[in-house]
Protein backbone atom coordinates (compact mmCIF):
# COMPACT_ATOMS: atom_id res chain seq x y z
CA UNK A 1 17.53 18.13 1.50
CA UNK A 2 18.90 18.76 -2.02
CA UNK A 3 16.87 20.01 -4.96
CA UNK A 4 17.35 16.67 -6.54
CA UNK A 5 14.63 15.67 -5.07
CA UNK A 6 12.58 18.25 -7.45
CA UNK A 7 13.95 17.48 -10.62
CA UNK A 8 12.77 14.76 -13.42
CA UNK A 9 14.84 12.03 -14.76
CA UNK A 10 16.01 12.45 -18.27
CA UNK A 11 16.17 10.32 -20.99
CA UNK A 12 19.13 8.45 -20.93
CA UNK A 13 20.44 6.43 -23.95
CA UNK A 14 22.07 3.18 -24.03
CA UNK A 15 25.35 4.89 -24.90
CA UNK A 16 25.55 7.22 -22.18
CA UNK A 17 28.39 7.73 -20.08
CA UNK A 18 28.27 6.50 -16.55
CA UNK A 19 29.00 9.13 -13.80
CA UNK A 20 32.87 9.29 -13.53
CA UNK A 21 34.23 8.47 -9.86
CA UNK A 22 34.57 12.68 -9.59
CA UNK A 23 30.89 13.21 -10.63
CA UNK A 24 29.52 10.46 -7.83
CA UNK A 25 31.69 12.15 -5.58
CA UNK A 26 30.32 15.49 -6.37
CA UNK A 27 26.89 13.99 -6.06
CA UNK A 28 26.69 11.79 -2.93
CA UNK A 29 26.73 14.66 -0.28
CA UNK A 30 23.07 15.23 -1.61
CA UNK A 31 21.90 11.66 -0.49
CA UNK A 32 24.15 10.98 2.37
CA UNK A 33 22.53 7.99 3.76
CA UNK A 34 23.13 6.30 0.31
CA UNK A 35 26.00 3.51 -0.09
CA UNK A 36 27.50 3.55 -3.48
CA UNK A 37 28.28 -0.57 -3.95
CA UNK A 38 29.84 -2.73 -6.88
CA UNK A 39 27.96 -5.50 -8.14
CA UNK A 40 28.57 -7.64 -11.01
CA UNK A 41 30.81 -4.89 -12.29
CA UNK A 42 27.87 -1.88 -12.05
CA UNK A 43 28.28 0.80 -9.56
CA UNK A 44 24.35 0.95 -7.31
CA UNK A 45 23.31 3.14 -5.14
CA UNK A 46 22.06 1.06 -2.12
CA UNK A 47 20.25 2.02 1.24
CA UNK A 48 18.04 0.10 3.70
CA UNK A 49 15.14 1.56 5.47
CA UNK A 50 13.82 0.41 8.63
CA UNK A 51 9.71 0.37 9.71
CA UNK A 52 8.07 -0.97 12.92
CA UNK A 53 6.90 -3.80 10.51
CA UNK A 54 5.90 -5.19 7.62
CA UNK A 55 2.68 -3.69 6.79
CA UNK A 56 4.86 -0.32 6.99
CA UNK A 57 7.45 -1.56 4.51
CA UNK A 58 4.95 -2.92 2.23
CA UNK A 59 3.74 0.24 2.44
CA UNK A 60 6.86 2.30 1.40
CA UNK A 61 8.02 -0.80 -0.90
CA UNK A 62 4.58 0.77 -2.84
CA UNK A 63 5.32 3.99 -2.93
CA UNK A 64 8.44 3.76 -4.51
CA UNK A 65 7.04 1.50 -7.08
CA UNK A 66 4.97 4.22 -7.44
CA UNK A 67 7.94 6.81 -7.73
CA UNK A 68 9.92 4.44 -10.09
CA UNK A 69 6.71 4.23 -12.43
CA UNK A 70 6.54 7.63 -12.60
CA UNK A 71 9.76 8.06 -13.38
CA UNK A 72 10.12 5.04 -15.85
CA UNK A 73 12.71 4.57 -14.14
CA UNK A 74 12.66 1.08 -11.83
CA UNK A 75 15.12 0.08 -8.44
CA UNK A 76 15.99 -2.99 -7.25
CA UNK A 77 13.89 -3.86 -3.66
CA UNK A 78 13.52 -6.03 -1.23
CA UNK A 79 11.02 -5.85 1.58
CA UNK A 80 11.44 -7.59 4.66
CA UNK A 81 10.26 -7.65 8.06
CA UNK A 82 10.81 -3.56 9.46
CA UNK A 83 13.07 -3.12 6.87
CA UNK A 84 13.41 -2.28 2.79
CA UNK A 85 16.65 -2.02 0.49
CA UNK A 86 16.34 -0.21 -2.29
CA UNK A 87 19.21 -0.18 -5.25
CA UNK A 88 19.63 2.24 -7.88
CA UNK A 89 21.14 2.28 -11.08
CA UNK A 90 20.46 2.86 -14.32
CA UNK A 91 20.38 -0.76 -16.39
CA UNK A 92 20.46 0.69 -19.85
CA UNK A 93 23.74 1.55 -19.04
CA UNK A 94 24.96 -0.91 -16.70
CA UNK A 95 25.90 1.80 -14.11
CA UNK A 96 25.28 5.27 -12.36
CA UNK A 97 23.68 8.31 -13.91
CA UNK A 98 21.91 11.25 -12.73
CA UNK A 99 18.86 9.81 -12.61
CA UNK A 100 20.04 7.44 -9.69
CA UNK A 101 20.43 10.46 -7.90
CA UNK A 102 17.43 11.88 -8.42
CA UNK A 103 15.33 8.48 -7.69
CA UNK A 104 17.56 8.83 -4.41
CA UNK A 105 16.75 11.95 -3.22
CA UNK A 106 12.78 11.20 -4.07
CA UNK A 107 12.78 7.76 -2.35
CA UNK A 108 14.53 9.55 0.98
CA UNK A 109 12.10 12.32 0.66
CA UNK A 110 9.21 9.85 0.19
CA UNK A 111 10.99 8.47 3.29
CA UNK A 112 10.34 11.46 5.52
């Protein structure tokens, strides 16, 4: 597992760049299970994870509500029977940053 997982997220501005195709290229070997997806024009990073049932993925739909409060930093989810989807990106500035990554790489870890 990367060290992404160990890092913080950073403030991030409204006017801050989003990662360049290059840099989300660079990144996405650390969080290989991750999809990057387009919606509505803003580049997400988007996995599903799968439980024996419900009570499990309420259970993980927590703890990354958890995560994301930590971070001030807050994903997209949707919890459904054995199975989550979680979407980051960073809304301030309508795309992907660093701090996608790093939400990633704690939400797989949390995962383990």
């Amino acid at each position: 597992m990367s060290d992404l997982a160990q890092q913080s997220c950073e403030a991030c501005k409204s006017d801050a760049p989003t990662l360049s195709d290059a840099e989300i290229n660079a990144m996405k070997p650390d969080v290989p299970e991750w999809e990057v997806k387009e919606i509505d024009g803003e580049k997400r990073l988007s996995r599903r994870f799968k439980f024996k049932n419900f009570a499990e993925a309420l259970a993980f739909t927590q703890t990354v509500g958890d995560l994301a409060e930590d971070a001030d930093h807050h994903p997209a989810i949707l919890t459904e029977y054995g199975k989550v989807t979680v979407d980051w990106w960073t809304h301030k500035i309508g795309g992907l940053h660093k701090n996608d990554f790093v939400m990633a790489a704690k939400t797989d870890k949390a995962y383990t």
